[in-house]
Every structure is written in structure tokens, then in C-alpha cells.
Protein backbone atom coordinates (compact mmCIF):
# COMPACT_ATOMS: atom_id res chain seq x y z
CA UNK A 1 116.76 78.52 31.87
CA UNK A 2 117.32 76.83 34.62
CA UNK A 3 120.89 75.58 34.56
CA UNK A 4 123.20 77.01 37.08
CA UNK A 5 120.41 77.09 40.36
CA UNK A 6 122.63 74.53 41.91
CA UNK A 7 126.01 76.61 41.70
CA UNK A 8 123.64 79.67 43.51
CA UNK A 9 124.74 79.96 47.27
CA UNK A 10 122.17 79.31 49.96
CA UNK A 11 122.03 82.63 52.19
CA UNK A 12 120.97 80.78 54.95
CA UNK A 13 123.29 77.77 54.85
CA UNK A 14 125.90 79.16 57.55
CA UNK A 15 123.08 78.50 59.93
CA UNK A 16 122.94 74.66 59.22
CA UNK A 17 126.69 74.95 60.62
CA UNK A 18 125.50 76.31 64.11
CA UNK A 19 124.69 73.56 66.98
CA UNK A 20 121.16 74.26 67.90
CA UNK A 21 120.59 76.40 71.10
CA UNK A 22 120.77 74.49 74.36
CA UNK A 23 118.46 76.01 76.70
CA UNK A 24 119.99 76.83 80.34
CA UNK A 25 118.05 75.11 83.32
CA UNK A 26 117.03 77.24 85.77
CA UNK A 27 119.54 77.81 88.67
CA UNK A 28 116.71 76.29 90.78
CA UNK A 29 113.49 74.80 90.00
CA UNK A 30 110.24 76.20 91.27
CA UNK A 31 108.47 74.74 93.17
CA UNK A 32 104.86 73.08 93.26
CA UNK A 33 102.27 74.74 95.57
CA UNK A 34 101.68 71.96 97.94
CA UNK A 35 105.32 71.85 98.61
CA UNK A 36 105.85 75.62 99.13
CA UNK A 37 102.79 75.85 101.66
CA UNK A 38 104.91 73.19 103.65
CA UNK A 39 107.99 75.43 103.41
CA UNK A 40 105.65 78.39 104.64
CA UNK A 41 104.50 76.29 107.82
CA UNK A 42 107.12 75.02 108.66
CA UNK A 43 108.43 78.78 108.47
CA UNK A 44 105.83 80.11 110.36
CA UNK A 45 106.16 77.47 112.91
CA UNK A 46 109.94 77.93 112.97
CA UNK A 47 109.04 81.51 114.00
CA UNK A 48 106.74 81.04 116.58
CA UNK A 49 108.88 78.86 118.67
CA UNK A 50 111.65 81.84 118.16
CA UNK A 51 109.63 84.16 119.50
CA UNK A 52 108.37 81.89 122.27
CA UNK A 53 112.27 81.25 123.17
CA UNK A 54 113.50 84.53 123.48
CA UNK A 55 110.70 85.83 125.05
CA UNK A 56 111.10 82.69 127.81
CA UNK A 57 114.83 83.64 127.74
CA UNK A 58 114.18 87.31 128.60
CA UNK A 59 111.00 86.29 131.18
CA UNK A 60 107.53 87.05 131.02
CA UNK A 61 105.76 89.76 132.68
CA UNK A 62 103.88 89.19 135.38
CA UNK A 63 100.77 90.80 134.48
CA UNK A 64 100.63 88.59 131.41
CA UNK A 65 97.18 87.51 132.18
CA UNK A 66 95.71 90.85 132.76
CA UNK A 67 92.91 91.75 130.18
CA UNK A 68 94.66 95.10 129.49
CA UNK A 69 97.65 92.69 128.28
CA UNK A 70 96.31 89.78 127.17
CA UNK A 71 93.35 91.47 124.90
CA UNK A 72 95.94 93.45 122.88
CA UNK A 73 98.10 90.39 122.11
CA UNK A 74 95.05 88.23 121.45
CA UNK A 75 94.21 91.03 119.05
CA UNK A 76 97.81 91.37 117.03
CA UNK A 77 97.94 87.22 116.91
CA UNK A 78 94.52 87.20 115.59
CA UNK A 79 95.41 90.03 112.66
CA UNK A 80 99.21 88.45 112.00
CA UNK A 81 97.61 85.40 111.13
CA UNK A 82 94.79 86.87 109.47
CA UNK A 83 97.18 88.97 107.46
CA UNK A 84 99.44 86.21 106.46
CA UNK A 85 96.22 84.19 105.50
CA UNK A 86 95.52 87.76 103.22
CA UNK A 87 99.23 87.77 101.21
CA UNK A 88 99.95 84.29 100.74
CA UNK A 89 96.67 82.34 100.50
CA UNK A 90 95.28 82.13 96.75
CA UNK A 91 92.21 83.75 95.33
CA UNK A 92 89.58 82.33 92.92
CA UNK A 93 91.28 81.17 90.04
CA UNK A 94 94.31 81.13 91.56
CA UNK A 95 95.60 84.44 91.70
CA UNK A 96 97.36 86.12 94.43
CA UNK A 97 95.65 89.19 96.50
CA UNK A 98 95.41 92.71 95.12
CA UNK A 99 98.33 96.17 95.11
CA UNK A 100 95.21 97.61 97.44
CA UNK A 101 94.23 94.48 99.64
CA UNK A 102 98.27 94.26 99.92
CA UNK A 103 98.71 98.29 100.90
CA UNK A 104 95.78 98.51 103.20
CA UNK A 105 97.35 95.65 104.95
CA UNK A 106 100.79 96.79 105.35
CA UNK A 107 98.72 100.22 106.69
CA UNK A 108 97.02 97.88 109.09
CA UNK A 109 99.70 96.51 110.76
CA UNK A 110 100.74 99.64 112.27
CA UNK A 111 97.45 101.06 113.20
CA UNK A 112 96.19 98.22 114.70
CA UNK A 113 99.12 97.99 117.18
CA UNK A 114 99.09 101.67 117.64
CA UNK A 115 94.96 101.73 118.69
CA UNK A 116 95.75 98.98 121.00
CA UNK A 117 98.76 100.63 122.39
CA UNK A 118 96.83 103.58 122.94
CA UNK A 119 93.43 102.05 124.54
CA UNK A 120 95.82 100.36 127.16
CA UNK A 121 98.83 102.26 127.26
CA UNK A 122 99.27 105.43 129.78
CA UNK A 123 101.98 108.02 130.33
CA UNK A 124 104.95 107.06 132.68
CA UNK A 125 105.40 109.19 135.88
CA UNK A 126 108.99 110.15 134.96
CA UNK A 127 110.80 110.02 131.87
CA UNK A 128 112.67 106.17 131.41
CA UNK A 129 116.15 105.70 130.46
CA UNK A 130 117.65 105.79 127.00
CA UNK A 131 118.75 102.12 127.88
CA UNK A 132 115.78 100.91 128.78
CA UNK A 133 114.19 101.89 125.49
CA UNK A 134 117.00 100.39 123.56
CA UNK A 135 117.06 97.27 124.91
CA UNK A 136 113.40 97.08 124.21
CA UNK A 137 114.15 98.02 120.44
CA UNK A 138 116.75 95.54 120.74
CA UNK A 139 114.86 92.60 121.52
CA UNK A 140 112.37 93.18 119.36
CA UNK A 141 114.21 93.21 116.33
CA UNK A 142 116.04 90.17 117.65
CA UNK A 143 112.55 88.13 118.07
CA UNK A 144 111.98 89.60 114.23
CA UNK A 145 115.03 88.69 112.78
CA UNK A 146 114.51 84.86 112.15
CA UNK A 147 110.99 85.10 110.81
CA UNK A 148 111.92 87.42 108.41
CA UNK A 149 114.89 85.81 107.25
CA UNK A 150 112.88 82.62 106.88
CA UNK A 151 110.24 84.92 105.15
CA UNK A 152 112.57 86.09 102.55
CA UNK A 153 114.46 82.53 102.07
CA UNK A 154 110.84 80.50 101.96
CA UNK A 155 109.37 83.48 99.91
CA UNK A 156 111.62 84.23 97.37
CA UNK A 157 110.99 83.74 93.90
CA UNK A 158 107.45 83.01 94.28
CA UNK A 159 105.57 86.41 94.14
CA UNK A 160 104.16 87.08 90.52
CA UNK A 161 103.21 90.53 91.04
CA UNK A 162 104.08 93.74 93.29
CA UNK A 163 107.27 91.98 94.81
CA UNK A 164 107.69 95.02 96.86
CA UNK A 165 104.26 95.42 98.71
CA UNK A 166 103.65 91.68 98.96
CA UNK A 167 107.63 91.61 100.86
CA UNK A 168 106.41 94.97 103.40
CA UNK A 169 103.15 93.50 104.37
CA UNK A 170 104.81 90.29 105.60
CA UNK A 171 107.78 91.69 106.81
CA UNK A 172 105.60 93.81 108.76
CA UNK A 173 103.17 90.80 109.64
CA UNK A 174 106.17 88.88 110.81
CA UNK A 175 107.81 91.89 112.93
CA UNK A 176 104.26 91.96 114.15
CA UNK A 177 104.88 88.49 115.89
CA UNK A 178 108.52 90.26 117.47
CA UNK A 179 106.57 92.61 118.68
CA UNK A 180 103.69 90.34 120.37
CA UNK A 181 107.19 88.89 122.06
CA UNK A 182 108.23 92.25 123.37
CA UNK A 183 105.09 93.09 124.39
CA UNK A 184 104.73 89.50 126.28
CA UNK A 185 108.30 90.33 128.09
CA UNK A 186 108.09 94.10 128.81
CA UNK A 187 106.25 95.81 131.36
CA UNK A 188 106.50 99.22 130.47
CA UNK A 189 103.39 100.63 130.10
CA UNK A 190 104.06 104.23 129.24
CA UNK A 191 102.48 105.26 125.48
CA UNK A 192 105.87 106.46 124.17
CA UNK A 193 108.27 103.76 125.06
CA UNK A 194 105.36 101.25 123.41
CA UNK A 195 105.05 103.49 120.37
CA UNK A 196 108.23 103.56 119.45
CA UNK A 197 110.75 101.26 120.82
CA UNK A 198 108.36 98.23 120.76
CA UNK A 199 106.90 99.77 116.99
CA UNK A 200 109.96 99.76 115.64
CA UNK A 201 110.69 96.24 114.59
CA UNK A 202 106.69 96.80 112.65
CA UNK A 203 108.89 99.51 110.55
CA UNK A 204 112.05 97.75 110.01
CA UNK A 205 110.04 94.69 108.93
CA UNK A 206 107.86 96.17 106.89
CA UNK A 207 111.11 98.36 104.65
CA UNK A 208 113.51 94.50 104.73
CA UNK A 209 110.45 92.61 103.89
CA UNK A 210 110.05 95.57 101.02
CA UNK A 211 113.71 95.08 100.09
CA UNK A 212 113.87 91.55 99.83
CA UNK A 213 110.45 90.83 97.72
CA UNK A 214 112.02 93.56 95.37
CA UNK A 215 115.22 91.77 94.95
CA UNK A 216 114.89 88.63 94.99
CA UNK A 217 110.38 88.06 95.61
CA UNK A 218 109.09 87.76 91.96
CA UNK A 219 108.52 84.65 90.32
């Protein structure tokens, strides 16, 4: 009964032909968490001393030390580094902050500047020129540039949830820095010209940090 089993074809015997599957390395290795918190300093510090340049390059105001000034900017340092403490720093067990720790930061960013802009900021006597509000704009976002650059190239591949909201709240923690600069540089004291052309790096940093963390942010 059992003569001819050895003249049966295997079904599975083209496989034995196959080389076995080489795994692909990946294009770059992650890296361990004591390593990437010393990428993230050395970011951070990287970005303070841009700021600090640019904002020595353009000159400081004169009424730096004024409470009206100095309280606000004590105020925005205080919740940038907060913030960044928020969306990078662990949890228990390990695991990264929350979608709604992460969204009611990137909210806070932008009311916190805009309650100390209004507490200190009052209306100008006369409307200021289209240049001057540009060039404010145009620092700023200068001064943000390199910190979130450094953000997004320290950052990426390293969030392992919510790419997106973890990228807006620090882009907008790191425009938040720019606009500490701006603020340290510019004497302009009139509520608009604060609001929105020394604001506006808080929204561009906040939609490129967005960007970036959903291209290239998760782990």
C-alpha cells in the first residue's frame, strides 16, 4: 500500500529553492533616550544663542528692564520651557503626554502671549507703517527659523503617537522663543502691531511644526 509515496511530489518543495528573506536595516537606527535628550539640549541651546544673536544684531530696546517688558518675557520663557518640559519629557511608565495635554498646550501658547500683550500693550497714536510691521514679522520668523529646523531634524522619527499635535505644540513653543526675541528688540507698543506681526511666527510655528511631525515625527 504504500509503494509509490516517494515518486509523490512535495507541494512545498519549490520553497526549499528560495534564499531565505534578508531583512533590510533600517535607513537609520533609532536612537537610545539618553542620547536623544542630548540631541534635544544641545538643540535647545543651539536656539537660544540664535535668538540671543539676532536679537543683539538688531539691538535691544531700551526699556528692556521695565516691568511692563520684562514681566511678559519672564512669563513666555517660563511657559516655553515649561511647555517643552510638557511634550518631550516622559510620563510614568514611560509614555509620552496626552492628544489633550498636547492640544491645550498648543492653545496655550497663543493665549498666553495674547493676555500678556494685552495687560501691557496700548493703542498707538497714529496708525504705523506697513514696513514697520513687516520687518517685525520678518525678524521674527527669522529668530524662529533655526529652532524649528533643529526641532524637526532632532525630533523626527521619535514621536509614537499624534505626530501632528506633538510637531504644532513645539513648533509653536519654539516660535514662542522668536517671539520673546522680537519682543526683546521692538519697541512698539501698540496692541495691533504686537498681535499680529510679532504673533505671527506663534502661527507659522505651530502649522511647520504640524507639518513636519506629520511627515516625518512618528517613530
Amino acid at each position: 500500500m504504500l509503494e509509490g509515496l516517494e515518486d509523490i511530489p512535495d507541494p512545498a518543495g519549490h520553497l526549499a529553492d528560495r534564499p531565505p528573506p534578508v531583512m533590510a536595516a533600517p535607513a537609520e537606527p533609532s536612537l537610545t533616550r539618553p542620547a536623544r535628550e542630548r540631541r534635544v539640549v544641545s538643540a535647545v541651546l543651539a536656539g537660544l544663542t540664535w535668538v540671543l544673536l539676532l536679537t543683539w544684531i538688531a539691538g535691544f530696546r531700551a526699556d528692556l528692564g521695565a516691568p511692563r517688558v520684562a514681566i511678559p518675557l519672564a512669563l513666555w520663557a517660563l511657559l516655553s520651557g515649561l511647555g517643552l518640559r510638557l511634550a518631550l519629557a516622559p510620563r510614568d511608565r514611560g509614555l509620552p503626554a496626552g492628544v489633550r495635554a498636547l492640544q491645550a498646550l498648543v492653545a496655550a501658547v497663543p493665549v498666553g502671549f495674547l493676555a500678556a500683550a494685552v495687560a501691557t500693550s496700548g493703542l498707538a497714536d497714529g496708525p504705523l507703517s506697513p514696513r514697520s510691521h513687516l520687518r517685525c514679522s520678518a525678524i521674527g520668523l527669522g529668530m524662529a527659523l533655526l529652532p524649528l529646523a533643529l526641532a524637526a531634524f532632532v525630533l523626527r522619527r521619535s514621536f509614537l503617537s499624534a505626530p501632528a499635535w506633538r510637531g504644532a505644540a513645539i513648533g509653536a513653543l519654539c516660535a514662542l522663543g522668536a517671539v520673546i526675541g522680537i519682543q526683546a528688540h521692538c519697541a512698539y507698543d501698540d496692541l495691533l502691531h504686537v498681535t499680529f506681526a510679532h504673533g505671527l511666527p506663534i502661527a507659522a510655528g505651530a502649522l511647520l511644526g504640524a507639518a513636519a511631525g506629520a511627515l516625518g515625527g512618528r517613530a
